[in-house]
Protein backbone atom coordinates (compact mmCIF):
# COMPACT_ATOMS: atom_id res chain seq x y z
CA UNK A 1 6.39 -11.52 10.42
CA UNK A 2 8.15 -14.27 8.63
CA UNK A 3 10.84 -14.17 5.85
CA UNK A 4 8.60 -16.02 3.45
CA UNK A 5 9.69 -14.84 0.03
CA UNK A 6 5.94 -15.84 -1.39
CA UNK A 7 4.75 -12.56 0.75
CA UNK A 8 5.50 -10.65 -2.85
CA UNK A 9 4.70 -12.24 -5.92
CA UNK A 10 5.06 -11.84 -9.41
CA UNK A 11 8.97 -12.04 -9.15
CA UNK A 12 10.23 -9.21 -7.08
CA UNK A 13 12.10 -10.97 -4.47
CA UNK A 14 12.72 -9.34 -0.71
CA UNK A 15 16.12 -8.16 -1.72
CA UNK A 16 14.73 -6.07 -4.91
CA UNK A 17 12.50 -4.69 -2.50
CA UNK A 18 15.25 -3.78 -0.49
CA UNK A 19 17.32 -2.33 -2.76
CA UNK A 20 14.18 -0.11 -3.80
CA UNK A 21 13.83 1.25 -0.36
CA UNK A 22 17.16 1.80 0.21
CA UNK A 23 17.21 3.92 -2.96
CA UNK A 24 14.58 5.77 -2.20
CA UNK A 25 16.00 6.78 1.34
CA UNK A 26 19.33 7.72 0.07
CA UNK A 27 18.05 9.78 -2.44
CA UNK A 28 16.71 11.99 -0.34
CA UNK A 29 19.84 11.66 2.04
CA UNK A 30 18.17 10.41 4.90
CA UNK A 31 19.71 7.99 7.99
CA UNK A 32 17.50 4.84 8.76
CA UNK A 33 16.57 6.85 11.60
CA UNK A 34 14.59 9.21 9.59
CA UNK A 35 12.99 6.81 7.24
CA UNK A 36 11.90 5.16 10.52
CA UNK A 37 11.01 8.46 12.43
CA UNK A 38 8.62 9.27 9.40
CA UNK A 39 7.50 5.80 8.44
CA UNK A 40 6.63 4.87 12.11
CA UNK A 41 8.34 2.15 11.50
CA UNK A 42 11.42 0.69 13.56
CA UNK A 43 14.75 1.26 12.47
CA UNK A 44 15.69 -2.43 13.25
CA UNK A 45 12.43 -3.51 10.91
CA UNK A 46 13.39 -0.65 8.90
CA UNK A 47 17.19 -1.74 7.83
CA UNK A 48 16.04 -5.75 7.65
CA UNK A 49 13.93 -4.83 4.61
CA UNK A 50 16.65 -3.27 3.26
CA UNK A 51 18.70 -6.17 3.46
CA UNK A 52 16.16 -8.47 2.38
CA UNK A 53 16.16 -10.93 5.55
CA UNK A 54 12.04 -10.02 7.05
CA UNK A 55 9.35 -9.95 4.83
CA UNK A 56 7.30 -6.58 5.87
CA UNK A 57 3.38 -6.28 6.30
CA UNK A 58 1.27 -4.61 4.16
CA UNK A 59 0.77 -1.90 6.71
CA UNK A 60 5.13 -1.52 7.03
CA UNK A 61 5.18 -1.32 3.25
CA UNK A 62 2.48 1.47 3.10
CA UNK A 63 3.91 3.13 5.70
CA UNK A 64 7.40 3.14 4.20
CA UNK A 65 5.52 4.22 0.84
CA UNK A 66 3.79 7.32 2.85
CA UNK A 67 6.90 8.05 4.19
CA UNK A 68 8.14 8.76 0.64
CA UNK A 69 5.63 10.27 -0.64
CA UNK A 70 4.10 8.03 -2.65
CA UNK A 71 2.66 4.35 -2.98
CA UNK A 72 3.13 0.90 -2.66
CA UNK A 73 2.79 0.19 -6.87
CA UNK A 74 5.57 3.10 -7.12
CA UNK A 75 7.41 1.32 -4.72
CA UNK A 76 7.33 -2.38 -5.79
CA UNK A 77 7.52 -1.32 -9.68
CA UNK A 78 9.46 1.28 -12.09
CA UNK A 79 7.29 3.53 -13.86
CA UNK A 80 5.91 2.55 -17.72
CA UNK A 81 9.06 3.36 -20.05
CA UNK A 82 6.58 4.63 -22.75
CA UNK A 83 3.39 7.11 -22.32
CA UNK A 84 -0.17 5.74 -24.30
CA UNK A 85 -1.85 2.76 -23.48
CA UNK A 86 -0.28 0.66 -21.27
CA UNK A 87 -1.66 -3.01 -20.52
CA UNK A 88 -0.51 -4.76 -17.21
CA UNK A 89 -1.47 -8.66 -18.05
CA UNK A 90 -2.82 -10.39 -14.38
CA UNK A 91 0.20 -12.52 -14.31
CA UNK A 92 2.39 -9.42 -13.98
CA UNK A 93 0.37 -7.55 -11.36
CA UNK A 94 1.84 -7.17 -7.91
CA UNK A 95 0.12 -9.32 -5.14
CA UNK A 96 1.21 -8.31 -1.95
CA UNK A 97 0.05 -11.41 0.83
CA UNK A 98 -0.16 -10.12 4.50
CA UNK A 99 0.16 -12.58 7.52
CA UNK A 100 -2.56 -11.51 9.01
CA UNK A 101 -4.62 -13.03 6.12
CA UNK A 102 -5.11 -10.58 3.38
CA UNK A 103 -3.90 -9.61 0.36
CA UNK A 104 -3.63 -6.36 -1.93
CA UNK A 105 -3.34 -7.15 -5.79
CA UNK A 106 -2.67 -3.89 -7.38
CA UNK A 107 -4.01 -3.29 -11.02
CA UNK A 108 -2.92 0.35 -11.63
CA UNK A 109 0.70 -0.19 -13.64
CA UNK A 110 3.36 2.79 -12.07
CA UNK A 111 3.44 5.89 -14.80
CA UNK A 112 5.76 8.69 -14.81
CA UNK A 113 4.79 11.64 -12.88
CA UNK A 114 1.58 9.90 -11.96
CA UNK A 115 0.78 9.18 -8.33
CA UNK A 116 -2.43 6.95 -8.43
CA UNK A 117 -3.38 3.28 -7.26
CA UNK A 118 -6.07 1.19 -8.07
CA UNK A 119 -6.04 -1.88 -6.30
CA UNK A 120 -8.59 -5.05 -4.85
CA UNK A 121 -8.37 -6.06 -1.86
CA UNK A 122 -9.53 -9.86 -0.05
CA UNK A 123 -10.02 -9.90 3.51
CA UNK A 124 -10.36 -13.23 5.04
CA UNK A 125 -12.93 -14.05 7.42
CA UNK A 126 -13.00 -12.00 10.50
CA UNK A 127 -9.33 -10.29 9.25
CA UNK A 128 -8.91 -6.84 10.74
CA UNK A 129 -6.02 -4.90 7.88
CA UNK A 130 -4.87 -2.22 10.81
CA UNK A 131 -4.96 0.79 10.76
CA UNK A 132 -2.74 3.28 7.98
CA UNK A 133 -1.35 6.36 8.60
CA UNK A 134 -2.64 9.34 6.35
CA UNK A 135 -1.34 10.38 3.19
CA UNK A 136 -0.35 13.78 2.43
CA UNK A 137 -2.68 16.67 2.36
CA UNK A 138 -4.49 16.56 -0.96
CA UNK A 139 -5.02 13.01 -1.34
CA UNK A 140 -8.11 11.38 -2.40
CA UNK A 141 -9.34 7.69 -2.15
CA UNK A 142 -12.37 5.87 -2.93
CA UNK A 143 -13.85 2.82 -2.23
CA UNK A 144 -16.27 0.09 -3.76
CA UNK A 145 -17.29 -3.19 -1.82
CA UNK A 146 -17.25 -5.92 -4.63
CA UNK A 147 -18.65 -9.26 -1.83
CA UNK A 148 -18.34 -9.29 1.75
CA UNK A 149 -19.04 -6.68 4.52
CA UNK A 150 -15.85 -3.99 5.40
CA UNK A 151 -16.27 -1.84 8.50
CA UNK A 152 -13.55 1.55 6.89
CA UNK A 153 -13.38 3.29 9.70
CA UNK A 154 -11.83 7.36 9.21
CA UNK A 155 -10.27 9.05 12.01
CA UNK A 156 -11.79 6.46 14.32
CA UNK A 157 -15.70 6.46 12.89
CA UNK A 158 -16.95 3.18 11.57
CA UNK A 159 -18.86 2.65 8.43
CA UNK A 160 -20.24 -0.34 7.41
CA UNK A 161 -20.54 -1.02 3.73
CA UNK A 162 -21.82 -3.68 2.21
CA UNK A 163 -21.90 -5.53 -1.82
CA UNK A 164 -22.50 -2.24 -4.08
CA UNK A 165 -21.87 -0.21 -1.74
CA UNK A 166 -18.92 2.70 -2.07
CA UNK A 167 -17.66 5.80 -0.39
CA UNK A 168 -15.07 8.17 -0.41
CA UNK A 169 -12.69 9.71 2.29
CA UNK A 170 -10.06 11.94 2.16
CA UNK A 171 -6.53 10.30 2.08
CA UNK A 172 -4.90 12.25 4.68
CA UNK A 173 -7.04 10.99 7.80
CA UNK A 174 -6.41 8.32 9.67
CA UNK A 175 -8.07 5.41 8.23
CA UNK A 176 -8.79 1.18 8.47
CA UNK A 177 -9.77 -1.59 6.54
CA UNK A 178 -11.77 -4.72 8.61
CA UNK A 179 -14.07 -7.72 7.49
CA UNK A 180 -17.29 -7.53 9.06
CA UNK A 181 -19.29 -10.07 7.91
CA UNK A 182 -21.09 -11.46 10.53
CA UNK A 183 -20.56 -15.02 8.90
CA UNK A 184 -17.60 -16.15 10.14
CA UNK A 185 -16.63 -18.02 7.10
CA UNK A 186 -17.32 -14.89 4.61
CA UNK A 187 -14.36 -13.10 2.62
CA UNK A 188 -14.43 -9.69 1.79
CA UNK A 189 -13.98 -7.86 -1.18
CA UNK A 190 -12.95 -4.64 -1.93
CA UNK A 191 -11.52 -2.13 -4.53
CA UNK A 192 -9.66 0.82 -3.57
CA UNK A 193 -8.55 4.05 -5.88
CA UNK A 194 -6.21 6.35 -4.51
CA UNK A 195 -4.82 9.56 -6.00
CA UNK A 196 -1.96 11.27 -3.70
CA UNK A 197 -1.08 14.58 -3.00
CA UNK A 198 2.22 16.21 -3.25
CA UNK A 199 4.58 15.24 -0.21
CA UNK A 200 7.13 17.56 1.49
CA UNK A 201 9.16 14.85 1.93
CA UNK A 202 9.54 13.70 -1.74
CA UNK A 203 12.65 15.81 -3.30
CA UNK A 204 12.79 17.76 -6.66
CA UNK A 205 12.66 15.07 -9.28
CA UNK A 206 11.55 12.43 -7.48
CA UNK A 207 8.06 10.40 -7.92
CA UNK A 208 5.93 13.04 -6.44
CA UNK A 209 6.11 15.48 -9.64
């Protein structure tokens, strides 16, 4: 992974994100080697997002998210100020670009107390997203294929979806995202909802109440 800054738009730069993660860890009083023993991320990879010098992967930032407790909106944004209708304009949405040749725009804006994600997704031709770690016990997610084909495979069993076609799983299995159009040059297109459950990791106070 590269340090291109582009890798988040919108205007949070890599050493907001930093600072966020950092926060997050030392509010719940944790050594890198925690954050990294949960995450399954390295601590090495773990402290250079902190300091702002690697861009991470979509798959590091969920799994620093899941880690937490929570996701990656709640981690790239602070929650709505004010409760009621709440519009999120396209320019300010978060668009999170993956080297792999992906990207994850999220459309859900963070709310207090709210632990929910609504996001589309555009795998490139023949891109494989990895695999992500479950979430915690309770969590729900659901999927709708807008163009393209995506192979989600849960807990290792493929299912092939194609345009109109949706499904659910539940959030804490293991679970990937892949493009399986057999056209090489075909995108795919996806949106995701995702509600989480409560973490044991997340202290009193924090995003997951």
């Amino acid at each position: 992974m590269s340090g291109d800054t582009n890798a988040l738009s919108s205007g949070l730069s890599m050493a907001e994100l930093g600072a966020r993660v950092r926060a997050e860890r030392r509010a719940r009083g944790w050594p890198l080697e925690r954050l990294a023993e949960l995450s399954g991320v390295s601590r090495s990879m773990v402290s250079e997002v902190e300091r702002g010098t690697k861009t991470p992967s979509v798959l590091v930032l969920d799994r620093l998210a899941t880690a937490f407790g929570t996701s990656i909106a709640r981690l790239l944004d602070d929650p709505a100020a004010r409760p009621g209708v709440v519009v999120l304009p396209g320019a300010r949405q978060r668009v999170v670009r993956d080297p792999a040749g992906w990207e994850r725009r999220i459309l859900s804006p963070a709310l207090p107390g709210v632990e929910f994600e609504f996001m589309r997704t555009t795998l490139g031709p023949g891109v494989d997203a990895g695999e992500f770690a479950p979430h915690a016990p309770g969590s729900h997610e659901y999927v709708a294929v807008e163009s393209g084909r995506l192979r989600l495979t849960v807990d290792g069993v493929p299912h092939d979806l194609g345009p109109g076609d949706s499904a659910y799983f539940p959030g804490d299995r293991r679970h990937a995202f892949a493009n399986s159009a057999d056209a090489p040059g075909d995108p795919c297109v996806y949106y995701l909802a995702m509600t989480l459950g409560a973490s044991p990791h997340t202290p009193h106070g924090g995003h997951g109440e």
